[in-house]
N, C-alpha and C. Protein backbone atom coordinates (compact mmCIF):
# COMPACT_ATOMS: atom_id res chain seq x y z
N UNK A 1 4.76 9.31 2.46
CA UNK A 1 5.27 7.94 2.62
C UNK A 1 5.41 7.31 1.23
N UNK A 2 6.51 7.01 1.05
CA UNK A 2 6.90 5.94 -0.59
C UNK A 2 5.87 5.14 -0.91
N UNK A 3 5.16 4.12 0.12
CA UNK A 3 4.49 2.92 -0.23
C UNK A 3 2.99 3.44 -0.15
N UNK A 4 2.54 4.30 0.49
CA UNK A 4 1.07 4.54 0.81
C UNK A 4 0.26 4.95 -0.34
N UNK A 5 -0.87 4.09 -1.22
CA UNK A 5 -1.69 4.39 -2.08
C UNK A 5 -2.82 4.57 -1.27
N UNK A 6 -3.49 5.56 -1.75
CA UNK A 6 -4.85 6.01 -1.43
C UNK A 6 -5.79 5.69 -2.86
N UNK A 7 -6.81 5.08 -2.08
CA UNK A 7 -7.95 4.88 -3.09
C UNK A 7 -9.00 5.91 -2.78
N UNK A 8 -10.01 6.66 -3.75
CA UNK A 8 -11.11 7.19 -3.63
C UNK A 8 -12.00 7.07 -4.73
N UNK A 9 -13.17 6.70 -3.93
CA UNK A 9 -14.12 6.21 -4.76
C UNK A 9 -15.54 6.66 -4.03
N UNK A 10 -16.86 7.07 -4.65
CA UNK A 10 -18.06 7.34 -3.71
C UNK A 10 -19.16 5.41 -3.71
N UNK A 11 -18.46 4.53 -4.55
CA UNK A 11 -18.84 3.21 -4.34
C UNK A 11 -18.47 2.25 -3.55
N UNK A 12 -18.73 2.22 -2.48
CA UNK A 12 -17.93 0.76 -1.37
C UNK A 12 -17.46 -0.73 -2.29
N UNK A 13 -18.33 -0.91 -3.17
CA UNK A 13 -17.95 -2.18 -3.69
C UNK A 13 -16.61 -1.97 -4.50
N UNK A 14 -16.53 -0.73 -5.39
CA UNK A 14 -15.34 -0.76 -6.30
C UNK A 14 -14.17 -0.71 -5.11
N UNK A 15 -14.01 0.12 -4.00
CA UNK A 15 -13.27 0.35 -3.02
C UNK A 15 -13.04 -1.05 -2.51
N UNK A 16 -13.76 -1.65 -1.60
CA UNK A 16 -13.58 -3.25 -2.01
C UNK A 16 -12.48 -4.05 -2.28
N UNK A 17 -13.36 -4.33 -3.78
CA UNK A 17 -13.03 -4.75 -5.08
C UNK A 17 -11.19 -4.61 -5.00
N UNK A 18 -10.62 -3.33 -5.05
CA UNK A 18 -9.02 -2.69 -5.32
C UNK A 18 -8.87 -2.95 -4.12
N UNK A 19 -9.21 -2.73 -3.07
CA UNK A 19 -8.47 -3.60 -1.58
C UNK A 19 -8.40 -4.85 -1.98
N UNK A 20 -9.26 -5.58 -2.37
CA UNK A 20 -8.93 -7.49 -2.78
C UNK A 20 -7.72 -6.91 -3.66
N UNK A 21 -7.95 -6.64 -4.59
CA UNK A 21 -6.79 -6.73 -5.14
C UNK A 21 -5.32 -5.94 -5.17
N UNK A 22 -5.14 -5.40 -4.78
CA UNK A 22 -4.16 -4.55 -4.23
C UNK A 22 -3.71 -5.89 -3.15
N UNK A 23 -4.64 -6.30 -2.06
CA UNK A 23 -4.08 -7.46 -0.98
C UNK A 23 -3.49 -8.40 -2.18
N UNK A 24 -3.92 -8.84 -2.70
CA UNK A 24 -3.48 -10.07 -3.30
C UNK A 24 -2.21 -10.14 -4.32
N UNK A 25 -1.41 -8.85 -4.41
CA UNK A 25 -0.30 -8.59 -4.64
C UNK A 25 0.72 -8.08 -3.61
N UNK A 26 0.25 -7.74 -2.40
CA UNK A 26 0.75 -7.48 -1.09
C UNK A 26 0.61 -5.92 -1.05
N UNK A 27 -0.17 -5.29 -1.96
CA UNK A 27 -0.14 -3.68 -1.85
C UNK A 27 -1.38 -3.22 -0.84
N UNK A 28 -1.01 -2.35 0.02
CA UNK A 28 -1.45 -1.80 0.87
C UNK A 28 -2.82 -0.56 0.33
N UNK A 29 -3.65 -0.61 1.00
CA UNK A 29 -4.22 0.98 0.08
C UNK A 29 -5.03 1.34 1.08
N UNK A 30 -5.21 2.76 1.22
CA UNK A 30 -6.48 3.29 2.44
C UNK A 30 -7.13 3.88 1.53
N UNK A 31 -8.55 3.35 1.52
CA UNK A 31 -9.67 3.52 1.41
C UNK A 31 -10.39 4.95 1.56
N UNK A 32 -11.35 5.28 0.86
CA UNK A 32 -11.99 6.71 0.95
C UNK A 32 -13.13 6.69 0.39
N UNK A 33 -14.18 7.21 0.63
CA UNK A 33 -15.40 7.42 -0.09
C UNK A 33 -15.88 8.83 -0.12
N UNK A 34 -15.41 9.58 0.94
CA UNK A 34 -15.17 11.19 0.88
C UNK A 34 -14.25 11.90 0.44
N UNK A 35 -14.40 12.85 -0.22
CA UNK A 35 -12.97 13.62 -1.12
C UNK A 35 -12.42 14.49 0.05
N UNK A 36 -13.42 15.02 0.94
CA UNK A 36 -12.32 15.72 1.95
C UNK A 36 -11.75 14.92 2.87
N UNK A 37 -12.21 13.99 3.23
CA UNK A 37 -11.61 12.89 4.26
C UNK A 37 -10.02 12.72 3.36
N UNK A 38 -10.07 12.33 2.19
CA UNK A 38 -9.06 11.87 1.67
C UNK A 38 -8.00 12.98 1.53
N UNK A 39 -8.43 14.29 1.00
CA UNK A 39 -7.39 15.59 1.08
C UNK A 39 -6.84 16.00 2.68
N UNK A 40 -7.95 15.85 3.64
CA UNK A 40 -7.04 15.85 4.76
C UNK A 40 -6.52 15.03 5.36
N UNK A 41 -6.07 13.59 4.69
CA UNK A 41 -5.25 12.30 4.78
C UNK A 41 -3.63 12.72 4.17
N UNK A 42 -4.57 12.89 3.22
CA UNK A 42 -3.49 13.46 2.28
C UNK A 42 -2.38 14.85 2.52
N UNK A 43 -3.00 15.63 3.03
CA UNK A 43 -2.16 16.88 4.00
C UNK A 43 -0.95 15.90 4.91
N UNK A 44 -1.07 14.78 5.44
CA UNK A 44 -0.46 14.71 6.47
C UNK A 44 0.39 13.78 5.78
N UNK A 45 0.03 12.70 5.09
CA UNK A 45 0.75 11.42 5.04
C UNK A 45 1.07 11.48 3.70
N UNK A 46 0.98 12.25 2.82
CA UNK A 46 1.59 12.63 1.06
C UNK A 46 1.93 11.34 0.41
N UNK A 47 0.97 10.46 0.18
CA UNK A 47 0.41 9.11 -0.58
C UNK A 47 1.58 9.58 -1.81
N UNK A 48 1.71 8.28 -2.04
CA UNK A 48 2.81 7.90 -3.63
C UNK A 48 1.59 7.64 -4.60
N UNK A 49 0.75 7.40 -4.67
CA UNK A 49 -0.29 7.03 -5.59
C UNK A 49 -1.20 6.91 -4.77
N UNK A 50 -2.29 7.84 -5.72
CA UNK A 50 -3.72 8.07 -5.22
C UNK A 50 -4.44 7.45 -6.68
N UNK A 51 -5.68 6.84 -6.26
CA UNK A 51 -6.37 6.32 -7.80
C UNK A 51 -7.87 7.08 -7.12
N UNK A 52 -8.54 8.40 -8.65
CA UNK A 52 -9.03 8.59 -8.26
C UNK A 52 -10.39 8.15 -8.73
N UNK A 53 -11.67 8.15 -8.64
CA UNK A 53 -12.58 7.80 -9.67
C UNK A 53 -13.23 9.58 -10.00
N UNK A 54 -13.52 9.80 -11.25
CA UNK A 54 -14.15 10.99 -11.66
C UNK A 54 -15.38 11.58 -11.43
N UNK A 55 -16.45 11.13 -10.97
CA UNK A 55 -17.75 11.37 -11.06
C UNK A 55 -18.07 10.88 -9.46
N UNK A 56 -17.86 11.55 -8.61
CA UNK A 56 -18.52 11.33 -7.36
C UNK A 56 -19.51 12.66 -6.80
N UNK A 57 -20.52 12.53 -6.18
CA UNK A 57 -21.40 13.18 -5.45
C UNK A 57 -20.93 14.34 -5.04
N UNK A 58 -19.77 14.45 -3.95
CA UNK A 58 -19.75 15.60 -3.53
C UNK A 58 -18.68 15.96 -3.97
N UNK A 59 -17.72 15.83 -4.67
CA UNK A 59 -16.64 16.50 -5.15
C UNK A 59 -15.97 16.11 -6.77
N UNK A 60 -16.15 16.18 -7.97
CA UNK A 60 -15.75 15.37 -8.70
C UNK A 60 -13.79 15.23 -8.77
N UNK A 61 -13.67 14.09 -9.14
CA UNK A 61 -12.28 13.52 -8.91
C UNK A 61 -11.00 14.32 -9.74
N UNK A 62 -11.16 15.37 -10.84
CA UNK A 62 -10.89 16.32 -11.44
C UNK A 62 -10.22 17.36 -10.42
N UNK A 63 -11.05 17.97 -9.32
CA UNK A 63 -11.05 19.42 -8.62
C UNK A 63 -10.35 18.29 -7.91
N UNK A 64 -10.34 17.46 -7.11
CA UNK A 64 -9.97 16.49 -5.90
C UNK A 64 -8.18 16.46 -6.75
N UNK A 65 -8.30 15.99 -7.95
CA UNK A 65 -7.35 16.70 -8.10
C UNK A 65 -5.47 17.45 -8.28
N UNK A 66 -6.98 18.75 -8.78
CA UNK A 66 -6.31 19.76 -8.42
C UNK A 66 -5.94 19.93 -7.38
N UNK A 67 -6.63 20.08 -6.49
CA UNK A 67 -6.34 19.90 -4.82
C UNK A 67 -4.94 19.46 -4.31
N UNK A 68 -5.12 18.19 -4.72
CA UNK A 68 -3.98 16.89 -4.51
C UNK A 68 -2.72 17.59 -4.85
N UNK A 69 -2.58 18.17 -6.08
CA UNK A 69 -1.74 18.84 -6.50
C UNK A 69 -1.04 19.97 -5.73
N UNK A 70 -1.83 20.71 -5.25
CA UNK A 70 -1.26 21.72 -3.80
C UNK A 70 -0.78 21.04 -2.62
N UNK A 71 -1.26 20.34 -2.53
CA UNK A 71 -1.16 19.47 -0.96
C UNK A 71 0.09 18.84 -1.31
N UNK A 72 0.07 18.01 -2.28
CA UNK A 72 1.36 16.76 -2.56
C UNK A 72 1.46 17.02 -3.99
N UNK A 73 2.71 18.15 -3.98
CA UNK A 73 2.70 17.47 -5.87
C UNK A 73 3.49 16.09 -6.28
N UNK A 74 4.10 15.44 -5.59
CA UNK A 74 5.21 14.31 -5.92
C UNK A 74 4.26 13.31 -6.00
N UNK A 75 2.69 12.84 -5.41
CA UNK A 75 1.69 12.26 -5.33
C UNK A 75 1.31 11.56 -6.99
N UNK A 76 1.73 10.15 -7.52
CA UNK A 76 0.80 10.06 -9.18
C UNK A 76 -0.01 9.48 -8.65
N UNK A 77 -1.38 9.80 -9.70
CA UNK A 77 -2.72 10.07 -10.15
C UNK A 77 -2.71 9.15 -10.64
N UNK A 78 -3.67 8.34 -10.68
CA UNK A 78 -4.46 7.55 -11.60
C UNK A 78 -5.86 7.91 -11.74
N UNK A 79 -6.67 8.22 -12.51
CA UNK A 79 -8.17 8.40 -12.51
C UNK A 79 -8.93 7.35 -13.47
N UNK A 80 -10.03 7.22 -12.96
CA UNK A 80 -10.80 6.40 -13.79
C UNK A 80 -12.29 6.70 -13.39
N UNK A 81 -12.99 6.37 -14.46
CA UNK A 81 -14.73 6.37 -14.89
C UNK A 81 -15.07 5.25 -14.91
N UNK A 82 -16.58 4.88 -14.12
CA UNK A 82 -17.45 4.07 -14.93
C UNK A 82 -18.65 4.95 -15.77
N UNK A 83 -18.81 6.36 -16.12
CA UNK A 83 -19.39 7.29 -17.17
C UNK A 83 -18.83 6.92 -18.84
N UNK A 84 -18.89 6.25 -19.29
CA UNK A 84 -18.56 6.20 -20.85
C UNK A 84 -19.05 7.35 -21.52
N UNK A 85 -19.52 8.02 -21.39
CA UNK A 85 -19.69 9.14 -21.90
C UNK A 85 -19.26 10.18 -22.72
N UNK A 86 -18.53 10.59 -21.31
CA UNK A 86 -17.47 11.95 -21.35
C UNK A 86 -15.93 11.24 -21.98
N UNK A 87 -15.76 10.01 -21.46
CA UNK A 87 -14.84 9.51 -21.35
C UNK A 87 -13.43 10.28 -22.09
N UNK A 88 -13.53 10.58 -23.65
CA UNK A 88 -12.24 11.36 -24.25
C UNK A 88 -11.88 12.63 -23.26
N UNK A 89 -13.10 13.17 -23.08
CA UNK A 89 -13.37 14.76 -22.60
C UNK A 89 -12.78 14.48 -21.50
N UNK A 90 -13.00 13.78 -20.55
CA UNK A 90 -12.40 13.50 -19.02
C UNK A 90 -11.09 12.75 -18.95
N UNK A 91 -11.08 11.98 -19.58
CA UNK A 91 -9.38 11.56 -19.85
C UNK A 91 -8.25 12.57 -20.40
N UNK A 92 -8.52 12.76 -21.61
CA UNK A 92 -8.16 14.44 -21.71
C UNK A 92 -8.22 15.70 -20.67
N UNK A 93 -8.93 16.20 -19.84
CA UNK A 93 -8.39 16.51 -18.69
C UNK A 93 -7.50 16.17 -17.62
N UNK A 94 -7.72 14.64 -17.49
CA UNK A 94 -7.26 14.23 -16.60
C UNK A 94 -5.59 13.57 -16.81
N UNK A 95 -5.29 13.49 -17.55
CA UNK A 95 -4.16 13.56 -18.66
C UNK A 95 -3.73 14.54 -18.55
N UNK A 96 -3.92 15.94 -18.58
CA UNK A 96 -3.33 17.15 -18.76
C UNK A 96 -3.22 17.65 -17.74
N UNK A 97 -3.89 17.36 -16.34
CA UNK A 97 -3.81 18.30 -14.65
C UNK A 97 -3.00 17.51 -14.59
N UNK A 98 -1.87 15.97 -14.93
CA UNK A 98 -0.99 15.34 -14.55
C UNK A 98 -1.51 13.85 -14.22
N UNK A 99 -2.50 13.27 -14.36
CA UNK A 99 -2.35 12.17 -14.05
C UNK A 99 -1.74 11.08 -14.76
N UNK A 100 -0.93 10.35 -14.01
CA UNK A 100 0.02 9.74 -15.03
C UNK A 100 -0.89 8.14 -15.67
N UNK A 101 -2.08 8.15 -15.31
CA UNK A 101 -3.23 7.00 -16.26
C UNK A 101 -4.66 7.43 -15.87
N UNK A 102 -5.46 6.44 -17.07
CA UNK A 102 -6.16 6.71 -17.03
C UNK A 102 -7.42 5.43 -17.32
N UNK A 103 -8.46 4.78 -16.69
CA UNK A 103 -8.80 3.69 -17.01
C UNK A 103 -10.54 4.24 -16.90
N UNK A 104 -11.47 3.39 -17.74
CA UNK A 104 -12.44 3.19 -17.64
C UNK A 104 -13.09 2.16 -16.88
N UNK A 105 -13.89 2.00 -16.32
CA UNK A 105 -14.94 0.72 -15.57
C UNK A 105 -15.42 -0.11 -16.42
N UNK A 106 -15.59 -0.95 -16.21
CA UNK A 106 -14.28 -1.92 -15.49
C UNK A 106 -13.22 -1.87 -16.21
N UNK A 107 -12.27 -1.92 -15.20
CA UNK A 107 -10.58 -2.27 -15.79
C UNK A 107 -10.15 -3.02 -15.51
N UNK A 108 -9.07 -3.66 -16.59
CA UNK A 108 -8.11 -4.96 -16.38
C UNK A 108 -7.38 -5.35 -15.19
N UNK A 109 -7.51 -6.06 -14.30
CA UNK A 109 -6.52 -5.99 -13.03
C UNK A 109 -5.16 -5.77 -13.39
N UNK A 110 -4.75 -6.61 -14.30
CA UNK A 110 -3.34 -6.43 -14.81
C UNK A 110 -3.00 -5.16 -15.51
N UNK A 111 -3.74 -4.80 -15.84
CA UNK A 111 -3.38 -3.27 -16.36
C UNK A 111 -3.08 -2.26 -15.37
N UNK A 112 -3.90 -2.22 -13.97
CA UNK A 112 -4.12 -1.17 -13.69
C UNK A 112 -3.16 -1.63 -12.33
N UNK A 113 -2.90 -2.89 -12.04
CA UNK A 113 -1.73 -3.51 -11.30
C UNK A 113 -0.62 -2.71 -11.60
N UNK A 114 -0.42 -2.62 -13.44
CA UNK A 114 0.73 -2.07 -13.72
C UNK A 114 0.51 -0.57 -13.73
N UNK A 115 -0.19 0.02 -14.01
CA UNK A 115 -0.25 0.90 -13.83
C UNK A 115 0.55 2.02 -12.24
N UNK A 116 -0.18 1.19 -11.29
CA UNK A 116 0.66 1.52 -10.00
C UNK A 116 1.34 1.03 -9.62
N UNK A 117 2.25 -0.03 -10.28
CA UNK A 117 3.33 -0.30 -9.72
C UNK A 117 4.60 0.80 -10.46
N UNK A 118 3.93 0.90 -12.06
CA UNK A 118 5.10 1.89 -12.43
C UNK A 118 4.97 3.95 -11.33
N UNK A 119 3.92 3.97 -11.11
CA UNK A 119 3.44 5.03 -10.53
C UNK A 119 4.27 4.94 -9.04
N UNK A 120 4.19 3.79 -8.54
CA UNK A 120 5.04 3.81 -7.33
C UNK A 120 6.84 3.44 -7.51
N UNK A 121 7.05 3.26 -8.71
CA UNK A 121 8.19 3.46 -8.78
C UNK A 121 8.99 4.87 -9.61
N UNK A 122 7.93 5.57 -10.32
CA UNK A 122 8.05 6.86 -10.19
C UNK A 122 8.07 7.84 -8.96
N UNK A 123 7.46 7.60 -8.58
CA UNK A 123 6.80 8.59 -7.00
C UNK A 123 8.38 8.22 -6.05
N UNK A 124 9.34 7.33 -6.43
CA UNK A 124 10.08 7.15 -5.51
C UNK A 124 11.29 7.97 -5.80
């Protein structure tokens, strides 16, 4: 589907958080806190933009993916961290499996607004 963004995140509040705001520009987004819940969402309904977060419990957002990539390649990526850490190391991956951005925790609403709006007008 052109318009369908998928969010995944293993935090309810950040998930949340991008539903408020995503509503408050009129963008739609389904929610996830499981990486397989979201890949077998994703099998069926081939999201225009998925935003993923990197560092979750049972699957990190990297392999999730790769994944994504088999299932839907026409699908852009956004990934983001709240790990400062790794941050070059994981952006740099995540940059190179194709994601077309990349943000740290917290991020600018307006940035990352734009971010998927150019992502959903790529994906089209």
């Amino acid at each position: 589907n052109a318009s369908v963004i998928c969010l995944l995140d293993d935090d309810p509040s950040v998930l949340k958080g991008l539903g408020r705001l995503f509503s408050s520009v009129d963008l739609h987004a389904e929610k996830f806190s499981d990486p397989e819940e979201f890949l077998l969402y994703a099998r069926t309904h081939r999201p225009a933009v998925a935003l993923l977060d990197v560092f979750m419990p049972l699957m990190n957002g990297l392999k999730v993916q790769s994944q994504l990539r088999k299932i839907s390649p026409s699908t852009r990526v956004i990934m983001f961290t709240g790990k400062v850490t790794y941050t070059a190391l994981v952006r740099s991956a995540a940059l190179n499996g194709g994601a077309s951005a990349f943000f740290s925790k917290p991020f600018d609403d307006e940035e990352l607004l734009t971010a998927v709006r150019l992502a959903l007008t790529s994906a089209k």
